[in-house]
Protein backbone atom coordinates (compact mmCIF):
# COMPACT_ATOMS: atom_id res chain seq x y z
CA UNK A 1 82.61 -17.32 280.43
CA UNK A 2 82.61 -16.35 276.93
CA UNK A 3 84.41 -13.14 275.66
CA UNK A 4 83.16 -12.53 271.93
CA UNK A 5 81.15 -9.48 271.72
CA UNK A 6 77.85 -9.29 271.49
CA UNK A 7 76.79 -8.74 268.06
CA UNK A 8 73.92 -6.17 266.75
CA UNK A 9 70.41 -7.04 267.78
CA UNK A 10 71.53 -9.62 270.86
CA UNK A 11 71.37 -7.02 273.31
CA UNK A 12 74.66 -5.79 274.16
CA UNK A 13 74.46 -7.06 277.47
CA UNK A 14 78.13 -6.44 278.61
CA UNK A 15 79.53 -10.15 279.73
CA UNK A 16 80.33 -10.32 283.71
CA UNK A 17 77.95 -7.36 284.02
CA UNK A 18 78.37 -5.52 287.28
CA UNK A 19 75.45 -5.58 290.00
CA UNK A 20 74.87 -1.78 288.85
CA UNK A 21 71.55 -0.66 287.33
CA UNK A 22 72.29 2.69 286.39
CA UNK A 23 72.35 2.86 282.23
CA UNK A 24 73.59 5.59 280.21
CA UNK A 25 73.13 6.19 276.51
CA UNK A 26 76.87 6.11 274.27
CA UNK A 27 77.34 7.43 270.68
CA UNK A 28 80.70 6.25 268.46
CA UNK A 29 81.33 7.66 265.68
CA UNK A 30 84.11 5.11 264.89
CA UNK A 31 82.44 3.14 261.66
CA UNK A 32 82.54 -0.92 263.58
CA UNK A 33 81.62 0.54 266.82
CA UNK A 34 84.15 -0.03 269.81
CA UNK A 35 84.92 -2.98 272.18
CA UNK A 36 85.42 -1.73 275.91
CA UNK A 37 87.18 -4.05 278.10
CA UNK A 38 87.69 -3.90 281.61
CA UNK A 39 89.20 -6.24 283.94
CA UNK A 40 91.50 -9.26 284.17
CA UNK A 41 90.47 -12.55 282.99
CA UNK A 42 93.18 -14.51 284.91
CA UNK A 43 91.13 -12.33 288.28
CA UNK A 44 87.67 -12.69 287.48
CA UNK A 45 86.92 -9.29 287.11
CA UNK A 46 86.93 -8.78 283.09
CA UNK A 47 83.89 -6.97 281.51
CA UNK A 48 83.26 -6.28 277.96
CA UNK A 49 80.89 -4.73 275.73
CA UNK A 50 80.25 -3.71 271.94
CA UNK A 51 79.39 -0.44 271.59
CA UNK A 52 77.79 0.07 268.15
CA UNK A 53 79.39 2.31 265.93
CA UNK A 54 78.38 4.33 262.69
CA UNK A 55 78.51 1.77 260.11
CA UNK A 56 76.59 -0.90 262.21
CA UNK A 57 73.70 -2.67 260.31
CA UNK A 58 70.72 -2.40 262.16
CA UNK A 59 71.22 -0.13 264.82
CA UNK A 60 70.14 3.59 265.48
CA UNK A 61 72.50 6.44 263.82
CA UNK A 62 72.39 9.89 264.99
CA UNK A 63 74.45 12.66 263.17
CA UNK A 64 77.47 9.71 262.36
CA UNK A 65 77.14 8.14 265.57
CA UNK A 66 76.16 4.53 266.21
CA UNK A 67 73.79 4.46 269.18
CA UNK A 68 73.95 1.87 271.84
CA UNK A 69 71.35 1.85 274.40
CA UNK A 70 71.84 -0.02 278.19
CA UNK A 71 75.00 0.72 278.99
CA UNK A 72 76.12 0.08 282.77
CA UNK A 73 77.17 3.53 283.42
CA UNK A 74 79.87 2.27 286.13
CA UNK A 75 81.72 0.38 283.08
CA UNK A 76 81.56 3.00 280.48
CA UNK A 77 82.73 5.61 283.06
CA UNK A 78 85.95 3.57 284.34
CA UNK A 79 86.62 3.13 280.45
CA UNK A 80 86.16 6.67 279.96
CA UNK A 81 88.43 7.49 282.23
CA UNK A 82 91.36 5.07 281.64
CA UNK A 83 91.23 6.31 277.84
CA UNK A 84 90.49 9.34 278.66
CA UNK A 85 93.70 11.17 276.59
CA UNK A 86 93.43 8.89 273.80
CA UNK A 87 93.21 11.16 270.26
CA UNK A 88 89.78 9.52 269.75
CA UNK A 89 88.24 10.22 273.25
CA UNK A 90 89.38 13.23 273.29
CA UNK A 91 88.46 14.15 269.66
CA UNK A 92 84.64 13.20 271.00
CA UNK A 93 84.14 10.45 268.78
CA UNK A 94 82.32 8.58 271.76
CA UNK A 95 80.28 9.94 274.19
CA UNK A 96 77.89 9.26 276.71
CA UNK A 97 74.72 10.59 277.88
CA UNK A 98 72.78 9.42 281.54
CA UNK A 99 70.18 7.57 281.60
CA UNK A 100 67.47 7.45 278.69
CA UNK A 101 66.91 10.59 277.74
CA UNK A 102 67.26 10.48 273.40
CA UNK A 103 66.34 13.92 272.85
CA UNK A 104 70.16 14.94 274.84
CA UNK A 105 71.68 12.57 272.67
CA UNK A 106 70.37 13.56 269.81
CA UNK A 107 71.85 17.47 271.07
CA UNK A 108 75.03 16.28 271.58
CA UNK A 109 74.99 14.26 268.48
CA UNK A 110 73.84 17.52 266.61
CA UNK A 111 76.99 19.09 268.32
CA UNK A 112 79.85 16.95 267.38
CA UNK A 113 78.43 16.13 264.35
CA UNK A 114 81.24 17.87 262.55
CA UNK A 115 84.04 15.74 264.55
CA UNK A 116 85.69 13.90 261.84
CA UNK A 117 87.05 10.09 262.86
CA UNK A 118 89.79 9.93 259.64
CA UNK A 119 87.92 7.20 258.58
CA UNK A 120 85.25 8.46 256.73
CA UNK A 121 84.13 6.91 253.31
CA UNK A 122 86.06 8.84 250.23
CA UNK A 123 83.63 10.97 248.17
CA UNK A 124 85.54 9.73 244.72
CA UNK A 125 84.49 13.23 242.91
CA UNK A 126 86.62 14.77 245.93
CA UNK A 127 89.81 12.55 245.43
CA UNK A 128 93.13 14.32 247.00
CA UNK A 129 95.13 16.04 244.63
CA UNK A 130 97.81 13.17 245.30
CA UNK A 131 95.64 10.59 244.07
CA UNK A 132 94.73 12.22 240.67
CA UNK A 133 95.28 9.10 238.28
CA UNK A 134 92.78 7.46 240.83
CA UNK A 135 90.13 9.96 240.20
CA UNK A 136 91.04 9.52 236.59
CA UNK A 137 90.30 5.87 236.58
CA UNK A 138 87.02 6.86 238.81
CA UNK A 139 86.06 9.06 236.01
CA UNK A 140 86.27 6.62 233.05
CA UNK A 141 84.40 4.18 235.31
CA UNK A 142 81.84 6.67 235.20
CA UNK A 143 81.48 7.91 232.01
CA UNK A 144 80.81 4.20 230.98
């Protein structure tokens, strides 16, 4: 049994996949996306899957969050709630939404759009005032 994750545009199919067929929708707003494990390999029971995140090439973005359609609902909700009090969970930088309805992701995309993940790309005109002989440099790279 392999454990890489699955990579953009193979699928996602989670590895070990449980017999459940009930999908729900998840948004990360992390930039790579998110690998959810589950399980023990030494028992036979480990589970993975990618979850694609805001700076994934070729997938669907909504409001900053990388969407990733399929999702065994039974894994994503036992992740869910073992990481459940993590800053990240709880800052709503993933979340899920039953089945396949796009338009209630797009709503709750629309709603937490504003949730920052710290790891946003730096607007270099908006530099920290700690980091002013940066935006100096930035400057004279621009003037050029």
């Amino acid at each position: 049994m392999s454990t890489q994750p699955n990579r953009p545009g193979e699928g996602n199919k989670p590895q070990n996949q449980t017999n459940s067929t009930t999908t729900c929708i998840v948004g990360c707003k992390l930039p790579a996306g998110l690998l959810i494990e589950m399980g023990s390999k030494e028992e036979g029971t480990y589970t993975s899957l990618k979850l694609n995140g805001a700076a994934t090439l070729r997938v669907q973005v909504i409001n900053g969050f990388g969407i990733t359609k399929g999702v065994p609902t039974a894994l994503f909700d036992a992740w869910f709630k073992k990481h459940e009090k993590r800053t990240f969970v709880k800052a709503g930088l993933v979340f899920k939404v039953d089945g396949k309805d796009m338009d209630s992701v797009e709503d709750v995309a629309k709603e937490l759009k504003g949730q920052k993940s710290g790891l946003e790309k730096l607007d270099p005109k908006k530099l920290p005032a700690n980091m002013a002989d940066v935006q100096k440099h930035v400057e004279k790279r621009t003037d050029d």
